[in-house]
PDB file of N, CA and C in Angstrom:
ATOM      1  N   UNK A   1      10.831 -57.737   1.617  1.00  0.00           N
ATOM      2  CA  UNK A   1      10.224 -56.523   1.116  1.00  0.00           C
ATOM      3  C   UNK A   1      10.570 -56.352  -0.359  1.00  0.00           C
ATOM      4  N   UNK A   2       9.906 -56.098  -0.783  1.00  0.00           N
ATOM      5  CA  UNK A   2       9.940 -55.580  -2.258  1.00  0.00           C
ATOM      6  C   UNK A   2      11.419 -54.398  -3.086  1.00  0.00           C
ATOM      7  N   UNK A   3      11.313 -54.479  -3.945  1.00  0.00           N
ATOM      8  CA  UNK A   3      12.564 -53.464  -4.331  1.00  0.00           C
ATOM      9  C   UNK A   3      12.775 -53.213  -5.899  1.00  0.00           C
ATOM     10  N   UNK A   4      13.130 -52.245  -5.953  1.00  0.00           N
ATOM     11  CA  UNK A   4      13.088 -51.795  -7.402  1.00  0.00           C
ATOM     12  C   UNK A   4      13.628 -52.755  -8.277  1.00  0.00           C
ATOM     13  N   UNK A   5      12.915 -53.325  -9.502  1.00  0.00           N
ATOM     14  CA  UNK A   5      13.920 -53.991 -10.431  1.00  0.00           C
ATOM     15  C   UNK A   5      13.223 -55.346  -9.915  1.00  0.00           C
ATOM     16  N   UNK A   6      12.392 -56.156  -8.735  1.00  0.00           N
ATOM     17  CA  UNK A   6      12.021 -57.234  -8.753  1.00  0.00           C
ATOM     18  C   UNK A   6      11.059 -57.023 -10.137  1.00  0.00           C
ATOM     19  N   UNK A   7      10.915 -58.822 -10.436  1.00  0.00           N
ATOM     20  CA  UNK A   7      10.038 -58.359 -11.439  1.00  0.00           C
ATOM     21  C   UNK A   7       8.845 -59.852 -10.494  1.00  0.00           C
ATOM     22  N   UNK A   8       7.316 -58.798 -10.917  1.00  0.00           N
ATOM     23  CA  UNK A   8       5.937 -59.103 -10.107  1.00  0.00           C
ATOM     24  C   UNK A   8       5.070 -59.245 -10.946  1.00  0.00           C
ATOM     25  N   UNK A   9       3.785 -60.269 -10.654  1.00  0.00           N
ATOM     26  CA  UNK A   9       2.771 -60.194 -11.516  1.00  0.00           C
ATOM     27  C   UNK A   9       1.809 -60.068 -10.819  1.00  0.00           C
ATOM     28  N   UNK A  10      -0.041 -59.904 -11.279  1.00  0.00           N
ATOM     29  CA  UNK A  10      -0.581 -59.442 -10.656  1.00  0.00           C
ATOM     30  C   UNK A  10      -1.025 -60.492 -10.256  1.00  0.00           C
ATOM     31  N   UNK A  11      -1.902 -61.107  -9.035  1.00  0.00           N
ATOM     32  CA  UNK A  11      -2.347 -62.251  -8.248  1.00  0.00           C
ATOM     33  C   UNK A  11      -3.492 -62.214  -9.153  1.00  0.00           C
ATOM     34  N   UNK A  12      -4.076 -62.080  -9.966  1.00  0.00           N
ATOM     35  CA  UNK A  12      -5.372 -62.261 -10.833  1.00  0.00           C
ATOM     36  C   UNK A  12      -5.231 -62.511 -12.443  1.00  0.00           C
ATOM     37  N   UNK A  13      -3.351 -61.954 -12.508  1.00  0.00           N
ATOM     38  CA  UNK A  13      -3.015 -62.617 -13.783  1.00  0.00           C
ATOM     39  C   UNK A  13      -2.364 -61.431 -14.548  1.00  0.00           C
ATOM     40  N   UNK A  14      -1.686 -61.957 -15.425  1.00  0.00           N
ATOM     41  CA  UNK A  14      -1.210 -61.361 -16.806  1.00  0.00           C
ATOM     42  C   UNK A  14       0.236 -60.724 -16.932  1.00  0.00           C
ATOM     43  N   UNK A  15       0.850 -59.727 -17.224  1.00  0.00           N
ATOM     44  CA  UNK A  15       1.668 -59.764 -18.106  1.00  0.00           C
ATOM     45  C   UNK A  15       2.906 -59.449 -16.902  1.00  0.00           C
ATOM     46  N   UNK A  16       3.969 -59.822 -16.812  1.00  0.00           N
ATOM     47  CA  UNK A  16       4.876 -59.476 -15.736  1.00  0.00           C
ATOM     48  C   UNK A  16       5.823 -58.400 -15.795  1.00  0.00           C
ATOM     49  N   UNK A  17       5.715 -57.580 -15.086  1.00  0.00           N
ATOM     50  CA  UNK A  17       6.071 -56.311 -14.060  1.00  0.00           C
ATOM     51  C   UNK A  17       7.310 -56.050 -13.457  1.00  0.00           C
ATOM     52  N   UNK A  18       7.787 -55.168 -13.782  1.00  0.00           N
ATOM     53  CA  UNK A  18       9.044 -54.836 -13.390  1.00  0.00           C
ATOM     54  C   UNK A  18       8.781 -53.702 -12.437  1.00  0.00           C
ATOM     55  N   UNK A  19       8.758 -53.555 -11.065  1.00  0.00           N
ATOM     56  CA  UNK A  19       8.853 -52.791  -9.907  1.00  0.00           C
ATOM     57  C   UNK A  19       9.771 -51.762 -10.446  1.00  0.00           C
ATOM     58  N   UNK A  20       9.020 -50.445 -10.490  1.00  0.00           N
ATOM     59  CA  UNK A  20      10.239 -49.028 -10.293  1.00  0.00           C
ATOM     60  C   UNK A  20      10.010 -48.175  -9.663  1.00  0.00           C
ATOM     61  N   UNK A  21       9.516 -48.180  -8.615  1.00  0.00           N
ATOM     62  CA  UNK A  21       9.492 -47.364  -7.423  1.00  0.00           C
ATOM     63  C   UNK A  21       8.352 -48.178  -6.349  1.00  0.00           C
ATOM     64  N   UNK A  22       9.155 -47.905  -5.318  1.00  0.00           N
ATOM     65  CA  UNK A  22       8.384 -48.480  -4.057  1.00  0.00           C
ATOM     66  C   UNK A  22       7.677 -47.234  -3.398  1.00  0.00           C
ATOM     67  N   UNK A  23       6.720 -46.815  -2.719  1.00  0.00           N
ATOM     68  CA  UNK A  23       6.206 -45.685  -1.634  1.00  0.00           C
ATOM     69  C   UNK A  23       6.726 -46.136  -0.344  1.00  0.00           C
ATOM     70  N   UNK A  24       7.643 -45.047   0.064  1.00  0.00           N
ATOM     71  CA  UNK A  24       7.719 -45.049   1.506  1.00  0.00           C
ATOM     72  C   UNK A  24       7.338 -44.149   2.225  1.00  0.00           C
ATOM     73  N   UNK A  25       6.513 -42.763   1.448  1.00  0.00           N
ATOM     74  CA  UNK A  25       6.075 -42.163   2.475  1.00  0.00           C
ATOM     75  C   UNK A  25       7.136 -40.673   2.510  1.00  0.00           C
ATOM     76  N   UNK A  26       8.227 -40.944   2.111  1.00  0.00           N
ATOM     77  CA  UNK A  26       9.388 -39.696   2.178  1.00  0.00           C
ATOM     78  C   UNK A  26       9.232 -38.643   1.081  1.00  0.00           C
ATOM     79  N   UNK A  27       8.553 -38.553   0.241  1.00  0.00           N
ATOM     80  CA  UNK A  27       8.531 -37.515  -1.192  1.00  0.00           C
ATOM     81  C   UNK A  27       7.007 -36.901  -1.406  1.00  0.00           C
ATOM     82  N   UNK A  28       7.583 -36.367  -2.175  1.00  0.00           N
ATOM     83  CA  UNK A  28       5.697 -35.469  -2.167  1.00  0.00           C
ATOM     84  C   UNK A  28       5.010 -35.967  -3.472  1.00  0.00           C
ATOM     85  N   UNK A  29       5.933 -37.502  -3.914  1.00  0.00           N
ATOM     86  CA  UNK A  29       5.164 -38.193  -5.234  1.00  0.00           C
ATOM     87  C   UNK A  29       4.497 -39.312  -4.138  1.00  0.00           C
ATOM     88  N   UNK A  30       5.097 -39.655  -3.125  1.00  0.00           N
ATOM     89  CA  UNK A  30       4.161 -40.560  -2.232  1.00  0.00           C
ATOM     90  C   UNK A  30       2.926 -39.807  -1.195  1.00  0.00           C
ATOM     91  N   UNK A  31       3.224 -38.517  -1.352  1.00  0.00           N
ATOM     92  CA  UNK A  31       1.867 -38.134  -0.548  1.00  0.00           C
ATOM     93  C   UNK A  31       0.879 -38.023  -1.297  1.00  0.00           C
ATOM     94  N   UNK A  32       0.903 -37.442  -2.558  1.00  0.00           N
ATOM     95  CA  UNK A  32      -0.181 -37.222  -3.121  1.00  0.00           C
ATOM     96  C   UNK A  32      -0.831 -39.209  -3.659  1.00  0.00           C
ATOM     97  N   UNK A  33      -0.070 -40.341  -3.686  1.00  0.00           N
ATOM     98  CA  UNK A  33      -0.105 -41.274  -4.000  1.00  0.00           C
ATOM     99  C   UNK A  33      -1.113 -41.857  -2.585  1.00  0.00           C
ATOM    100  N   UNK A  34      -0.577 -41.451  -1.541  1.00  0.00           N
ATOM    101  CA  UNK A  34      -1.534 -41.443  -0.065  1.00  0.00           C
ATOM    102  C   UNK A  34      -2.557 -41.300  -0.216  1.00  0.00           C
ATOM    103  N   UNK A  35      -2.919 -39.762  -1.185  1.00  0.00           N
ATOM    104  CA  UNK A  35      -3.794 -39.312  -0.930  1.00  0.00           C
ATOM    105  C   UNK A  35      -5.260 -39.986  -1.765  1.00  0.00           C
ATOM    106  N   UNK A  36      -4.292 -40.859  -3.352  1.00  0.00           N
ATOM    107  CA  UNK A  36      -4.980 -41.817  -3.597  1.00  0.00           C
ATOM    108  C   UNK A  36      -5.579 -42.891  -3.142  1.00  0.00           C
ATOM    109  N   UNK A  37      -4.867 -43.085  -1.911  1.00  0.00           N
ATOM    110  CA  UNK A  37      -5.713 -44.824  -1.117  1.00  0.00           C
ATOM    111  C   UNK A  37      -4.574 -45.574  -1.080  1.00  0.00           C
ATOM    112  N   UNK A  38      -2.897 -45.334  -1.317  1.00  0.00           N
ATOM    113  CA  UNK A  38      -1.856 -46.356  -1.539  1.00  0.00           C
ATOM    114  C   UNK A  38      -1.341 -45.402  -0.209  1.00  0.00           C
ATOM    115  N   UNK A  39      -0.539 -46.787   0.005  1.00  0.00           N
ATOM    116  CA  UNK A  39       0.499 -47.115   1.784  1.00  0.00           C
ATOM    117  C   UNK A  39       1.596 -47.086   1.412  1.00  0.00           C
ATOM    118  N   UNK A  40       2.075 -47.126   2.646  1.00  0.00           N
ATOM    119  CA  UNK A  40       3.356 -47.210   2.644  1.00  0.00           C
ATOM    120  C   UNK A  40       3.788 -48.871   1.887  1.00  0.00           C
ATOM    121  N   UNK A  41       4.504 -48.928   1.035  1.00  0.00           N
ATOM    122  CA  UNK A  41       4.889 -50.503   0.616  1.00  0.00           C
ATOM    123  C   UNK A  41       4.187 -50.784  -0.614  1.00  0.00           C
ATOM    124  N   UNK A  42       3.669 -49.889  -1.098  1.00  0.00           N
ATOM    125  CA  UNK A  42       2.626 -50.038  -2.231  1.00  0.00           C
ATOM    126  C   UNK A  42       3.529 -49.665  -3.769  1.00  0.00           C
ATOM    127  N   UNK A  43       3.704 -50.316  -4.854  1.00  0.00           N
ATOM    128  CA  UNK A  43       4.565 -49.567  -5.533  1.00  0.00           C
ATOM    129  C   UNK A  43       3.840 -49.311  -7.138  1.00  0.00           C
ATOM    130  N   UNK A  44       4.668 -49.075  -8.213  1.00  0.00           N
ATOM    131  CA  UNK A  44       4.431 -48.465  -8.990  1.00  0.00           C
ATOM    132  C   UNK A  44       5.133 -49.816 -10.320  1.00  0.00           C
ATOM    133  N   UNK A  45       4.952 -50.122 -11.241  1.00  0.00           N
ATOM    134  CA  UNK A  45       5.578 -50.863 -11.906  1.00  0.00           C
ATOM    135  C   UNK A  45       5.644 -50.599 -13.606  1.00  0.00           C
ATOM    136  N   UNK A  46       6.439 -51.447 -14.239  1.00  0.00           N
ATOM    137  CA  UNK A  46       6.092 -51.364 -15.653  1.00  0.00           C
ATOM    138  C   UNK A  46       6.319 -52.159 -16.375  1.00  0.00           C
ATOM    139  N   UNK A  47       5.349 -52.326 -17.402  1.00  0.00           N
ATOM    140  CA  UNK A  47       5.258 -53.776 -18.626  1.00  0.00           C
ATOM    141  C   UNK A  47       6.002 -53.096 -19.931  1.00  0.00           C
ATOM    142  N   UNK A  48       5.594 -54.107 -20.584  1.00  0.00           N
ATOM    143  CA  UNK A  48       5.470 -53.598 -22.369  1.00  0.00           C
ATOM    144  C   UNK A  48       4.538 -54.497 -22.551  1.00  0.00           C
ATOM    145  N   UNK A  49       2.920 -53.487 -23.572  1.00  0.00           N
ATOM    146  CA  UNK A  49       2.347 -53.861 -24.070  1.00  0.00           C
ATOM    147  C   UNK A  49       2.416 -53.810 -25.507  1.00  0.00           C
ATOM    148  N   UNK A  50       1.778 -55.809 -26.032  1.00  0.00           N
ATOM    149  CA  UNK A  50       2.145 -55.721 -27.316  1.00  0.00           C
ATOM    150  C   UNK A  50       1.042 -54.815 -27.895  1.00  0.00           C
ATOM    151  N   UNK A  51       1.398 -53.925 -29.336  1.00  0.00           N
ATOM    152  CA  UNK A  51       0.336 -53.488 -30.234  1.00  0.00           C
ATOM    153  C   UNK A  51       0.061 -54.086 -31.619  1.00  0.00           C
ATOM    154  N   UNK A  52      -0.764 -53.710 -32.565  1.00  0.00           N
ATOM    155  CA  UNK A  52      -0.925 -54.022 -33.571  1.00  0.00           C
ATOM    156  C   UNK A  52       0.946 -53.653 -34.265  1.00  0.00           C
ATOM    157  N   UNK A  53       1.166 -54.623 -35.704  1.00  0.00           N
ATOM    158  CA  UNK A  53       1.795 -54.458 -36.279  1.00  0.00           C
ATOM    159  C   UNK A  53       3.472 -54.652 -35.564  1.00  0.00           C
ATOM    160  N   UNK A  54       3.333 -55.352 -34.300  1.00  0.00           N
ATOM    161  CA  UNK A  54       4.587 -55.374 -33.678  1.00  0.00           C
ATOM    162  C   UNK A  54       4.988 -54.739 -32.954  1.00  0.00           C
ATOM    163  N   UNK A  55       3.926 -53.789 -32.786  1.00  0.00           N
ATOM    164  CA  UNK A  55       4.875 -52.502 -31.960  1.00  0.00           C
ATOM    165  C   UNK A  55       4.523 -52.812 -30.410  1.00  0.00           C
ATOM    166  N   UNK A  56       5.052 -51.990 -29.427  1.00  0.00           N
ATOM    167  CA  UNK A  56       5.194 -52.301 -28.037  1.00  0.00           C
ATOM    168  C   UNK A  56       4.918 -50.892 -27.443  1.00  0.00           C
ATOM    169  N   UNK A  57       4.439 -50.733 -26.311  1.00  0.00           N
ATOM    170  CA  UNK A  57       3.935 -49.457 -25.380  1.00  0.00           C
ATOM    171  C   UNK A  57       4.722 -50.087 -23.854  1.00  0.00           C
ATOM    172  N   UNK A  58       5.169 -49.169 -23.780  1.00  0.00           N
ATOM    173  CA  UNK A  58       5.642 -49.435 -22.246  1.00  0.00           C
ATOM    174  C   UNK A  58       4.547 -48.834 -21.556  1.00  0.00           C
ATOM    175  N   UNK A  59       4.124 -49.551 -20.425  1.00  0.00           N
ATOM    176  CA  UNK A  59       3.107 -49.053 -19.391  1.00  0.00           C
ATOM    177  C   UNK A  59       3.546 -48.909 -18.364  1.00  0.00           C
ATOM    178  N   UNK A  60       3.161 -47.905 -17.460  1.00  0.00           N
ATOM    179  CA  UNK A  60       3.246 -48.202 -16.023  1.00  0.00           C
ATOM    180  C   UNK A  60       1.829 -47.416 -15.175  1.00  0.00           C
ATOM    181  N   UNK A  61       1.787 -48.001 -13.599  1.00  0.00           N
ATOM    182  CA  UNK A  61       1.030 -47.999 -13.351  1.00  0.00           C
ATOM    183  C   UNK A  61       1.528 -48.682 -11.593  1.00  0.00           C
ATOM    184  N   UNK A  62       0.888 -48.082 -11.115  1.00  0.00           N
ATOM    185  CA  UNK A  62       0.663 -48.125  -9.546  1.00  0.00           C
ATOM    186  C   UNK A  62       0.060 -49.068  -8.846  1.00  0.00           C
ATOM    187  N   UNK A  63       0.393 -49.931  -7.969  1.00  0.00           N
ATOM    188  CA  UNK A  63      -0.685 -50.766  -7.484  1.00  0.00           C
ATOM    189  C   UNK A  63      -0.596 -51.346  -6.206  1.00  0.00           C
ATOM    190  N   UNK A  64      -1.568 -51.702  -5.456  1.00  0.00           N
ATOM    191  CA  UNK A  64      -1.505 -52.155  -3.749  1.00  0.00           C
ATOM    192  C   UNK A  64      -0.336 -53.078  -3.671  1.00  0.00           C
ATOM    193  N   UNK A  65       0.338 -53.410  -2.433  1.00  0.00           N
ATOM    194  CA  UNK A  65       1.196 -54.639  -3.096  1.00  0.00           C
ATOM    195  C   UNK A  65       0.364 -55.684  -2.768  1.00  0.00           C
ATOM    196  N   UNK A  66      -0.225 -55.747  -1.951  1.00  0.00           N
ATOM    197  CA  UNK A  66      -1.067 -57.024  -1.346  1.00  0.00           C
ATOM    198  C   UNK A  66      -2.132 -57.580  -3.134  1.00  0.00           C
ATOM    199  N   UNK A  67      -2.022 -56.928  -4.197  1.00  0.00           N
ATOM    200  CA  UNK A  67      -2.544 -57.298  -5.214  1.00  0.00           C
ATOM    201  C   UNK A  67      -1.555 -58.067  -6.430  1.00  0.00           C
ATOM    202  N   UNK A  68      -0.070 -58.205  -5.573  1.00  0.00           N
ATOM    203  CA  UNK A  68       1.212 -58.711  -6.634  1.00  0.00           C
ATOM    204  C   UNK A  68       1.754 -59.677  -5.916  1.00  0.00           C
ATOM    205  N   UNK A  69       2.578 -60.461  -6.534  1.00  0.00           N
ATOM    206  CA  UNK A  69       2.964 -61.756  -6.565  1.00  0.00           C
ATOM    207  C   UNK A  69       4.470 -61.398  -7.407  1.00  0.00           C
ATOM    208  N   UNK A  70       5.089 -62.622  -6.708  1.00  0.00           N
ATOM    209  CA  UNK A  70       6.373 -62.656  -7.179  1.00  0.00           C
ATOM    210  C   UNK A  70       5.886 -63.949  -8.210  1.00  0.00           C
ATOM    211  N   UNK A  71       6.863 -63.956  -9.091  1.00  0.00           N
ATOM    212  CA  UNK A  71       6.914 -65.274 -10.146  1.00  0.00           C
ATOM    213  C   UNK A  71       6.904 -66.583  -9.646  1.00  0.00           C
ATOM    214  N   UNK A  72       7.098 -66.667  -8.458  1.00  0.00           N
ATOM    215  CA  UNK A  72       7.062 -67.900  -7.661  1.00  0.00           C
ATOM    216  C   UNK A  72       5.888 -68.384  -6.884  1.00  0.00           C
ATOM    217  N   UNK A  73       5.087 -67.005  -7.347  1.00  0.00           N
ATOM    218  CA  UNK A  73       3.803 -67.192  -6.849  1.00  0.00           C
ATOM    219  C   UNK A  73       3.663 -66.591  -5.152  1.00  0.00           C
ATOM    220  N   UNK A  74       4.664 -66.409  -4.730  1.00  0.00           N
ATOM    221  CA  UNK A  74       5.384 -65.711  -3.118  1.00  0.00           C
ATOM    222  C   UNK A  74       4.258 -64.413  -3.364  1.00  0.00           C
ATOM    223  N   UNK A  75       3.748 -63.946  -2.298  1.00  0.00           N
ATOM    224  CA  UNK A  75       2.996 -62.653  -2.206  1.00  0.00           C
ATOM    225  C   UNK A  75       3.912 -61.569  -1.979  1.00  0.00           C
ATOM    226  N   UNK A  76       3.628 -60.728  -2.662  1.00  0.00           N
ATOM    227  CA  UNK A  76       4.468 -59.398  -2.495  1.00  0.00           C
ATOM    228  C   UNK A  76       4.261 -59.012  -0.759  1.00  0.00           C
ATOM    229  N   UNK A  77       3.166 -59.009  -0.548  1.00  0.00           N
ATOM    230  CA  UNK A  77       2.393 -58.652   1.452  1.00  0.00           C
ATOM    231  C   UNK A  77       1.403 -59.196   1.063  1.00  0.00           C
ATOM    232  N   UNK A  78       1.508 -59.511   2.731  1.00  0.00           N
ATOM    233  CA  UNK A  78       0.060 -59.849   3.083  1.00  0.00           C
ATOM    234  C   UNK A  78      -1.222 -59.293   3.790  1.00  0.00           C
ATOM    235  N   UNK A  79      -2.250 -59.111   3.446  1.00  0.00           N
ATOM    236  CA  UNK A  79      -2.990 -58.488   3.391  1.00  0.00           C
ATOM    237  C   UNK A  79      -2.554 -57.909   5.168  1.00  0.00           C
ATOM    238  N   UNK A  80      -2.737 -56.581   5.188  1.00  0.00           N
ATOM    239  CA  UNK A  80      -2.164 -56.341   6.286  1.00  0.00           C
ATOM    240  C   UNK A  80      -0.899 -55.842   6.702  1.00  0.00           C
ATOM    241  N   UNK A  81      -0.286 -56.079   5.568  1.00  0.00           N
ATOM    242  CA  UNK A  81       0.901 -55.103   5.663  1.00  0.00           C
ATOM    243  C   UNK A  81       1.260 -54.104   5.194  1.00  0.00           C
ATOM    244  N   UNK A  82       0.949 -53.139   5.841  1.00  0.00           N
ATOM    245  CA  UNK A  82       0.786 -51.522   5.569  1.00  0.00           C
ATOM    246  C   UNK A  82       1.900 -50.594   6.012  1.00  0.00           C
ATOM    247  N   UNK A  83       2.838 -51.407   6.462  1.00  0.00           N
ATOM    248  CA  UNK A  83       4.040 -50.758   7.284  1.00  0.00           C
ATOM    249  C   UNK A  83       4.892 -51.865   7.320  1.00  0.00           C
ATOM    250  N   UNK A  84       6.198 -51.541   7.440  1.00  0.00           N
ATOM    251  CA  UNK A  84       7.495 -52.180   7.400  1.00  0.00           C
ATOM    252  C   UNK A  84       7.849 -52.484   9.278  1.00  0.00           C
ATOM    253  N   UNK A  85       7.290 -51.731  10.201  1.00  0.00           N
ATOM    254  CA  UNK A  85       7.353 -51.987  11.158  1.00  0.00           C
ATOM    255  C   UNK A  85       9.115 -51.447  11.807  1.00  0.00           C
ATOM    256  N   UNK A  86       9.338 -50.482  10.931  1.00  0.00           N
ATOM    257  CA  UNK A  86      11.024 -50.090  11.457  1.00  0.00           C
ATOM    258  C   UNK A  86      10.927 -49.116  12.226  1.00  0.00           C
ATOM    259  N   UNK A  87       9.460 -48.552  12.608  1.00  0.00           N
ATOM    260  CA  UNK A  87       9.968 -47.468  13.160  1.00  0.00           C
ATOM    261  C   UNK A  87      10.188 -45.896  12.951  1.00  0.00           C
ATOM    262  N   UNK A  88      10.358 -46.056  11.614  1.00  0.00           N
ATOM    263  CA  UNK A  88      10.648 -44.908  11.270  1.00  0.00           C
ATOM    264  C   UNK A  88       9.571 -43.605  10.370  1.00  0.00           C
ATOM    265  N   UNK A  89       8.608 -44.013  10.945  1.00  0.00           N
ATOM    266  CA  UNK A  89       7.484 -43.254  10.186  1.00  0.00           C
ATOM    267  C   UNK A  89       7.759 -41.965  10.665  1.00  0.00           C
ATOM    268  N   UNK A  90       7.049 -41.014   9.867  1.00  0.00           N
ATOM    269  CA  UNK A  90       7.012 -39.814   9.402  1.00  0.00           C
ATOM    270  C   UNK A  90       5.579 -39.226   9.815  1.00  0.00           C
ATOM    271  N   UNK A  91       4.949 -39.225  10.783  1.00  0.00           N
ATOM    272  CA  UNK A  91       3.617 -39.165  10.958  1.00  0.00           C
ATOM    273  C   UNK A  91       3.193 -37.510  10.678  1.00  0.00           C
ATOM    274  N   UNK A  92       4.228 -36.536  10.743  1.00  0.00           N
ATOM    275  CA  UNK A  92       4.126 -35.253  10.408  1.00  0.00           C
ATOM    276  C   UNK A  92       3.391 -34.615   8.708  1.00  0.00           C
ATOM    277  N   UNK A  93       3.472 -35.249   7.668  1.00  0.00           N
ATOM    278  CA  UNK A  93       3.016 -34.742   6.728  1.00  0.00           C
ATOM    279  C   UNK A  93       1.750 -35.204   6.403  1.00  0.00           C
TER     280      UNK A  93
END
């Protein structure tokens, strides 16, 4: 499973990703993130983009995991994994 601080790229390419928050479903920054179309296991990451003149933008940005890749080319999930399978869901909110 994934975890804060792996660093991921996207399966279609480009600049590599440092994981800083995973969704599990427990906070009311992952419900409204639900309410976008993201699961449980889905996380949030961040680059630095280069700019003109040298300068750098840190980005971040949210994304399925089944759309990331580890540097090894390893899939973050596979299509289909929408749950950790522990058990411990929260089906109340």
């Amino acid at each position: 499973m994934a975890e804060v601080g792996d660093v991921v790229i996207l399966k279609s390419g480009g600049p590599e990703m440092v994981i800083t928050y995973v969704f599990t479903g427990k906070s009311s920054r992952d419900k409204v993130a639900f309410l976008k179309g993201f699961k449980k296991g889905d996380m949030t990451c961040e680059w630095q983009q280069d700019l003109p003149k040298g300068k750098k933008k840190t980005m971040r940005r949210s994304f399925k995991a089944v759309t990331l890749m580890y540097q090894n080319g390893q899939p973050v999930a596979e299509a289909g994994d929408d749950d950790d399978d522990d058990d411990d869901d929260d089906d109340d909110w």
